[in-house]
Protein backbone atom coordinates (compact mmCIF):
# COMPACT_ATOMS: atom_id res chain seq x y z
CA UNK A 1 -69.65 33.00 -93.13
CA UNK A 2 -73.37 33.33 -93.44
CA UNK A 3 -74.18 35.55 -96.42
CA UNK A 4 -77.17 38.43 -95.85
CA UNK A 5 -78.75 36.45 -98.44
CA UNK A 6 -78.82 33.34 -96.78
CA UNK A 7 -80.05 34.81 -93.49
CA UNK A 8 -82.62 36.31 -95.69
CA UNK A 9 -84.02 32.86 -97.17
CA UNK A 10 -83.61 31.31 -93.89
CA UNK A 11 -86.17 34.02 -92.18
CA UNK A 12 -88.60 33.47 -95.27
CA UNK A 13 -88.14 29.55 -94.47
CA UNK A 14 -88.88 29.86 -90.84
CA UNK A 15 -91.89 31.95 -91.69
CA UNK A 16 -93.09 29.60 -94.02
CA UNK A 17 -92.99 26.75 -91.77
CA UNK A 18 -94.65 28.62 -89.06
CA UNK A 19 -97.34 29.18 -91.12
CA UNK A 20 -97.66 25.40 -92.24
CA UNK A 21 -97.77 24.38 -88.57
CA UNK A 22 -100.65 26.54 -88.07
CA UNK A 23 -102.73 27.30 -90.48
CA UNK A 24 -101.79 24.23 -93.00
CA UNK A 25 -100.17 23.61 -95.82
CA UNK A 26 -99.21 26.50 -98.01
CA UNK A 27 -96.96 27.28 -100.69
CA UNK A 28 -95.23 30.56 -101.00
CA UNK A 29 -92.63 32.46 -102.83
CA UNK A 30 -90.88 35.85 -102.25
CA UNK A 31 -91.96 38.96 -104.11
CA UNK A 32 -88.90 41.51 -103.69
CA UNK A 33 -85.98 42.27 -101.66
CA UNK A 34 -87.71 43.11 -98.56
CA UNK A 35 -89.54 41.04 -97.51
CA UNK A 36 -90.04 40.02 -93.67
CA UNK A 37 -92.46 38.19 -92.15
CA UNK A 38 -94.13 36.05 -88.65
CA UNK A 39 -96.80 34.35 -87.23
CA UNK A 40 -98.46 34.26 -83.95
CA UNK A 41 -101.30 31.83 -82.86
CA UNK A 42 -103.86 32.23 -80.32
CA UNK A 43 -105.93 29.13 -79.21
CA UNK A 44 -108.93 29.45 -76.48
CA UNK A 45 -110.95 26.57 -76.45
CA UNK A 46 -112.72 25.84 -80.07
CA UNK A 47 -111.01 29.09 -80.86
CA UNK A 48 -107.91 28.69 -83.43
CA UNK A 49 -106.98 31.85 -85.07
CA UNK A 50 -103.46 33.01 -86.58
CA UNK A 51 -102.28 36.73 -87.16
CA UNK A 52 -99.46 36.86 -89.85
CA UNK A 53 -97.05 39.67 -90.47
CA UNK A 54 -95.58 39.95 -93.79
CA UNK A 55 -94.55 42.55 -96.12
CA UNK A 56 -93.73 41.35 -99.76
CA UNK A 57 -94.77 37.62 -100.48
CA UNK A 58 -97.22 35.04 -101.72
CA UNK A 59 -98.82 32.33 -100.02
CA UNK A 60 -100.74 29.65 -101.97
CA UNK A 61 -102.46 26.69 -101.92
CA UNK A 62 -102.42 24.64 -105.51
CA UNK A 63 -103.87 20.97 -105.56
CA UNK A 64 -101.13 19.67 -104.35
CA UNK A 65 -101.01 22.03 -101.05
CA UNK A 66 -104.60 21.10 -100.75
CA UNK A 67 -103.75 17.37 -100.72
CA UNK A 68 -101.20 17.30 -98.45
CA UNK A 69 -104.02 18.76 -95.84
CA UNK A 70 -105.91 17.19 -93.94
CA UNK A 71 -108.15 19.85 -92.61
CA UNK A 72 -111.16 20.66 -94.51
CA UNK A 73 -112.28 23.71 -93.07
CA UNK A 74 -113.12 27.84 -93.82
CA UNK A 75 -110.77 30.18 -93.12
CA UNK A 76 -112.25 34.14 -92.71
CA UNK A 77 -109.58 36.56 -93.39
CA UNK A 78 -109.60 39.84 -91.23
CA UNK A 79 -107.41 42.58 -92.96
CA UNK A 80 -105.93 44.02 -89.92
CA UNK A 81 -103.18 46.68 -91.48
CA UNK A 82 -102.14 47.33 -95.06
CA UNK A 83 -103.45 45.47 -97.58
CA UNK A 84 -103.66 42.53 -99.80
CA UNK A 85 -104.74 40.59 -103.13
CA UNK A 86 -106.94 37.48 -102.77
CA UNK A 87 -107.84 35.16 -105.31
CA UNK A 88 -109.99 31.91 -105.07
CA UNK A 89 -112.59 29.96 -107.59
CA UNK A 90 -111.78 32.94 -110.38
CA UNK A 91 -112.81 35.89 -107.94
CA UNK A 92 -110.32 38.26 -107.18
CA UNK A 93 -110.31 40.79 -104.54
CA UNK A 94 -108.32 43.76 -102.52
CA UNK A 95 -108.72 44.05 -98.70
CA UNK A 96 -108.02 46.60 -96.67
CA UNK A 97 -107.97 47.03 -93.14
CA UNK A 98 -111.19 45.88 -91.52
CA UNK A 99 -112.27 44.10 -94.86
CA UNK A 100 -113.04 40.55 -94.13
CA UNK A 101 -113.62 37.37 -96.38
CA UNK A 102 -113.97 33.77 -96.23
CA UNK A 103 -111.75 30.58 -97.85
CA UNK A 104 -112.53 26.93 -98.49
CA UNK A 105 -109.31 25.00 -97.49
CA UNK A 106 -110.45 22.26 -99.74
CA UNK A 107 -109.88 24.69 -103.02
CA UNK A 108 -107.19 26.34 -104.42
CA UNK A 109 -106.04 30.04 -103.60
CA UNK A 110 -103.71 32.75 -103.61
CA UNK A 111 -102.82 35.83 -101.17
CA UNK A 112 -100.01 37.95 -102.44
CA UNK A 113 -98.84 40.86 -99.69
CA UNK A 114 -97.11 43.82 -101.44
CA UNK A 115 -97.10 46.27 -98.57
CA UNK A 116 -96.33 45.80 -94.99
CA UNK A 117 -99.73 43.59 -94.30
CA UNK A 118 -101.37 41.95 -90.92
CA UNK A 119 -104.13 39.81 -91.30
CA UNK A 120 -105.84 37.24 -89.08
CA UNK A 121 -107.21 33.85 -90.07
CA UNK A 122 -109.83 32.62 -87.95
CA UNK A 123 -109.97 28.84 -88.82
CA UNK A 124 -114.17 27.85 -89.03
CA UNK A 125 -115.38 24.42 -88.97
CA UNK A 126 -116.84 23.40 -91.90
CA UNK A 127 -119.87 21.71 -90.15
CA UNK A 128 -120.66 24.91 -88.84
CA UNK A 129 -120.59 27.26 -91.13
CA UNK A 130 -122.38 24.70 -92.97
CA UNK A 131 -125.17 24.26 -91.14
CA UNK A 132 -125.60 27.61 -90.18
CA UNK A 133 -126.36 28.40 -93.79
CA UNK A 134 -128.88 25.25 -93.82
CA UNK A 135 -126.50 24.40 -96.55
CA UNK A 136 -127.60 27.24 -99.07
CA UNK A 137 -124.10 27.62 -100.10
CA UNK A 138 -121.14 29.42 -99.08
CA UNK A 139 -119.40 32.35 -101.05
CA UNK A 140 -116.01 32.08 -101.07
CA UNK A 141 -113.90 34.20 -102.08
CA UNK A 142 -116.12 37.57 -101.72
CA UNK A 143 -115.20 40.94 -100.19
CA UNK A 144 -117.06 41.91 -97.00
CA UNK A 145 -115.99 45.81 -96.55
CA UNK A 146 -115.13 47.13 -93.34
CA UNK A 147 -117.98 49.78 -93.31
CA UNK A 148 -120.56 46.87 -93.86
CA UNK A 149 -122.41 46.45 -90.08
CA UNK A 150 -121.84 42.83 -90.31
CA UNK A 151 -117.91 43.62 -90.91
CA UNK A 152 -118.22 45.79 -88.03
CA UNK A 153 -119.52 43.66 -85.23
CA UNK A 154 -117.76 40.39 -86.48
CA UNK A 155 -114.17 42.64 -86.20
CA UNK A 156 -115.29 43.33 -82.73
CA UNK A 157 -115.77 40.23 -81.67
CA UNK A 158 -112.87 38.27 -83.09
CA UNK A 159 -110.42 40.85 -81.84
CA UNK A 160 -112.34 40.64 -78.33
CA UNK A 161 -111.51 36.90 -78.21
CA UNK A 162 -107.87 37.35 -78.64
CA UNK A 163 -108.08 38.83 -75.04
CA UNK A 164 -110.35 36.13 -73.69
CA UNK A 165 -107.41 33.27 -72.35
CA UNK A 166 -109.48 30.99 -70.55
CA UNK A 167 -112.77 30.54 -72.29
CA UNK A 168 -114.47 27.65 -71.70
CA UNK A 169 -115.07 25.04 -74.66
CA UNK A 170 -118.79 25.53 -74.81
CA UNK A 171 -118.05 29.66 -74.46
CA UNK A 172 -115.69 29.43 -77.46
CA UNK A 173 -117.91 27.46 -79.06
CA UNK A 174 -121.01 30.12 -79.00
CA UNK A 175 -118.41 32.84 -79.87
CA UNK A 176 -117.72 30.83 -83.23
CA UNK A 177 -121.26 30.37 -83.61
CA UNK A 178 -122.24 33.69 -83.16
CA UNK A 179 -118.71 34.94 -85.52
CA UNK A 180 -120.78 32.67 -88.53
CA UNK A 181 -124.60 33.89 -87.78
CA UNK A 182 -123.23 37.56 -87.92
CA UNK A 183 -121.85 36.31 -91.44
CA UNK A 184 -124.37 34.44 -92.55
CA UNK A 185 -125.98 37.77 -94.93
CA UNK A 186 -122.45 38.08 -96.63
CA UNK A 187 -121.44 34.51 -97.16
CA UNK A 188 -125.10 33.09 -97.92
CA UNK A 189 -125.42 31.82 -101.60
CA UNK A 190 -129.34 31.55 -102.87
CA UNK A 191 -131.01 28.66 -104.86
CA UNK A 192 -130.53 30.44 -107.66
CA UNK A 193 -126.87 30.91 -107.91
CA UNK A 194 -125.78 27.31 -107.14
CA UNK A 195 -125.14 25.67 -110.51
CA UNK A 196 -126.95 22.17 -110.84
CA UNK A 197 -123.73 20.00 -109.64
CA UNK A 198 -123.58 22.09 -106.15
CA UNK A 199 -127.92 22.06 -106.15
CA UNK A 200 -127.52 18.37 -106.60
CA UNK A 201 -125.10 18.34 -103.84
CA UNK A 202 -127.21 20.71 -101.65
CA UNK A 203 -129.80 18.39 -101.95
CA UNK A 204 -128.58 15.19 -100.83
CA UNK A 205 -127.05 16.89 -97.40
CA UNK A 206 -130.20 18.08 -97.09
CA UNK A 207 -131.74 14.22 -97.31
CA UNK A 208 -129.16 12.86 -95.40
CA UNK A 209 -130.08 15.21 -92.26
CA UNK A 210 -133.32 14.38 -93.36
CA UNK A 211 -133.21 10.81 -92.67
CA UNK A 212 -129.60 10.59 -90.84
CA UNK A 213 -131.64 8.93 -87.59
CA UNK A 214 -132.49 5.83 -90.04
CA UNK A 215 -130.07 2.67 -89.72
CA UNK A 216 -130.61 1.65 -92.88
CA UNK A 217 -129.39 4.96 -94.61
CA UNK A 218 -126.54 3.95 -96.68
CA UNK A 219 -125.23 5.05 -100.40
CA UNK A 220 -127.20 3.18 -102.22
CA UNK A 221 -130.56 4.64 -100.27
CA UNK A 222 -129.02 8.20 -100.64
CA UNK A 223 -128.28 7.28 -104.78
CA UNK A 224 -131.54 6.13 -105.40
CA UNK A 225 -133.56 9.43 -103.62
CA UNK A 226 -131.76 12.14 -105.39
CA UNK A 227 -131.30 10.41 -108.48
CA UNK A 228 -127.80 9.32 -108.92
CA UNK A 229 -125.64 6.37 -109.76
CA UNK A 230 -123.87 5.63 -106.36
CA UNK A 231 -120.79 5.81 -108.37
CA UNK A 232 -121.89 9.10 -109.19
CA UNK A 233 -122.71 10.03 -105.53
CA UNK A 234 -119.41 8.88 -104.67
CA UNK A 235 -117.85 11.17 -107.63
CA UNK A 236 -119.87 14.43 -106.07
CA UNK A 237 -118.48 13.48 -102.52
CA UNK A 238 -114.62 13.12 -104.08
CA UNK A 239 -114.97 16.39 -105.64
CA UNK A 240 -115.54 18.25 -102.36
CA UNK A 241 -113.03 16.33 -100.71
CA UNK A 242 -115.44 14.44 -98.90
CA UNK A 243 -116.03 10.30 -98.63
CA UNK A 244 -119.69 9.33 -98.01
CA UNK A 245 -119.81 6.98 -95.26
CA UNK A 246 -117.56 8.71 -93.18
CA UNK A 247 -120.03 12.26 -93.96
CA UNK A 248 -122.54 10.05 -92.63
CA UNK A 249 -121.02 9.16 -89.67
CA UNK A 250 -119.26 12.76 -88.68
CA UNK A 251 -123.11 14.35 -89.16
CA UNK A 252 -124.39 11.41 -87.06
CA UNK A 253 -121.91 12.50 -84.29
CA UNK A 254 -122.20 16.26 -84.44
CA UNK A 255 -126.28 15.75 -84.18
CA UNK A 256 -125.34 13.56 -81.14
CA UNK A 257 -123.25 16.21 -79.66
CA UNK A 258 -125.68 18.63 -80.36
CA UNK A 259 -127.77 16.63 -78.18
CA UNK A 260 -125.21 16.06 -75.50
CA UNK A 261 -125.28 19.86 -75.13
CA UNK A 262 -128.80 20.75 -75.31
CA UNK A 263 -130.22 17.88 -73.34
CA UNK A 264 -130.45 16.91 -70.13
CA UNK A 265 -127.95 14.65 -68.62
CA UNK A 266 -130.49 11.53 -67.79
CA UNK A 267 -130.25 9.62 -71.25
CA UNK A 268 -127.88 7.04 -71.48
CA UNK A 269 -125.40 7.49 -73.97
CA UNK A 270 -125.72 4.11 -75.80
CA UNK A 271 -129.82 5.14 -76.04
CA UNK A 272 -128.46 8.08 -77.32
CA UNK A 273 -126.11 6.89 -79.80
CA UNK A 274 -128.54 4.60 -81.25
CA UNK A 275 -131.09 7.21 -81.74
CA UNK A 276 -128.67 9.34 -83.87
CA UNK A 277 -128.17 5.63 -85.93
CA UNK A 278 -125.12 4.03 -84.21
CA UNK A 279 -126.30 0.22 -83.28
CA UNK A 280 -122.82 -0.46 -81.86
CA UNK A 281 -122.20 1.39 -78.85
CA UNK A 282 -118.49 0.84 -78.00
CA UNK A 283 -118.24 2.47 -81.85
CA UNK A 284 -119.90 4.98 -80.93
CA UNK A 285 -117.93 5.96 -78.11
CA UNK A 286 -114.72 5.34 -80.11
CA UNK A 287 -116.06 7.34 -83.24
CA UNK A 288 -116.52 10.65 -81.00
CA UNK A 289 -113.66 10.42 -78.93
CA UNK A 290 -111.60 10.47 -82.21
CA UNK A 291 -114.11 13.39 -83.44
CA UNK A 292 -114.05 15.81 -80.08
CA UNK A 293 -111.19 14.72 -78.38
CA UNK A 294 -113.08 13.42 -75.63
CA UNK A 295 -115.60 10.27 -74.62
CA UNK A 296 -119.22 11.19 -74.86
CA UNK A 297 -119.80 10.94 -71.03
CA UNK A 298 -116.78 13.77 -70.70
CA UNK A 299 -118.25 16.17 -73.01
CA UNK A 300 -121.92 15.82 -71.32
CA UNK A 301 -119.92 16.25 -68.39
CA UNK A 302 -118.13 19.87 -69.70
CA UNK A 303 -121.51 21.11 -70.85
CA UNK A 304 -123.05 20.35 -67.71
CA UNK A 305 -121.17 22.69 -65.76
CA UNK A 306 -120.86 25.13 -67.80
């Protein structure tokens, strides 16, 4: 015979694994005797966003969480009902409903939900967000209140899109876009603040956009610019989860997708993908098929009749 308390740690396992299929992997422990929770996703295109019901729990993410993940991403955090604690790079903070903040998925964190709590997580790619911010820096961690205007129009709009079923890739696209440029005041970190490691790191992205149409860009050109070892590059690029070759190449492609969307349709793809530095173009092809999910040619395609 099934005990209550078994039924009880088999509802918290459920939930747990719900949220792991969705949103990645997290850790998480019970806080007191009533705890219930669930999860709900919504996709739409570009669009992946989660809304969790819990009452009484933790969910973290150690080293080891953020290992065994593969996506390296943002996640903003809409306090929907009730509240909760949030903790990330030594900041802690207490949302309420309409509070928003933003969380690197390549560093460790902790939400703990006392109270009967819904949030959303609105998962942001992290080429996005940054480039948006002309890699200034992103706060993490920090609390946007709900009476801020830029609180106010983002809630709108993410809620909005949880109605919108059949938008369009390039539609869900813009509304992700337009979710991070309504954020960009809040989440923007100045010259000032970065520490000399993350300016460092600033300013090689920076060169590597820079110069990211030239073949020969490689490590040891990128070393040699902003003053590094290329063991030492390598060491900045493992710290932020990141492997430097393959940054190269996953910038190359999202500048040639940029272009695939903005241009017109008469280039041919292999001119295109050796503009952006890709001298093979069968590679090419390959590379942003396992990027975007589809072949260069389809994606033109999608944008063009849009």
């Amino acid at each position: 015979m099934t005990t209550a308390h078994a039924q009880k740690a088999d509802r918290f396992d459920e939930w747990l694994q719900g949220i792991n299929q969705v949103c990645g992997r997290f850790g998480a422990k019970v806080l007191g005797s009533d705890f219930s929770g669930s999860i709900r996703e919504h996709k739409a295109g570009a669009i992946k966003l989660s809304v969790v019901d819990v009452t009484q729990a933790k969910l973290f993410r150690t080293e080891r969480e953020v290992a065994q993940s593969d996506g390296q991403h943002f996640y903003l955090a809409l306090q929907l009902e009730g509240h909760a604690g949030m903790e990330q790079g030594g900041n802690g903070i207490a949302l309420a409903p309409g509070d928003i903040t933003l969380i690197d998925s390549t560093l460790p964190s902790n939400f703990v939900y006392s109270d009967n709590s819904r949030q959303l997580s609105l998962i942001l790619p992290r080429d996005l967000v940054e480039k948006s911010l002309r890699f200034a820096g992103v706060r993490c961690g920090q609390r946007i209140p709900a009476s801020s205007p830029v609180a106010i129009l983002a809630n709108r709009l993410i809620l909005e899109s949880t109605h919108q079923q059949y938008l369009s890739l390039p539609e869900s696209e813009a509304m992700l876009e337009a979710v991070v440029s309504l954020l960009r005041p809040a989440i923007s970190s100045s010259e000032a603040e970065l520490d000399v490691h993350e300016r460092l790191f600033r300013k090689t992205q920076r060169f590597i956009d820079e110069n990211i149409r030239a073949e020969e860009l490689s490590p040891e050109t990128i070393a040699r610019e902003v003053g590094v070892s290329v063991r030492g590059l390598y060491r900045m690029f493992s710290k932020k989860g990141l492997v430097v070759a393959q940054y190269i190449k996953n910038r190359r492609l999202d500048f040639c997708a940029e272009s695939l969307r903005n241009g017109g349709g008469e280039q041919k793809l292999s001119a295109l993908g050796y503009g952006w530095g890709f001298t093979d173009s069968s590679y090419f092809s390959t590379a942003f098929k396992a990027r975007f999910g589809v072949s260069p040619s389809e994606y033109r395609k999608r944008y063009s009749q849009s």
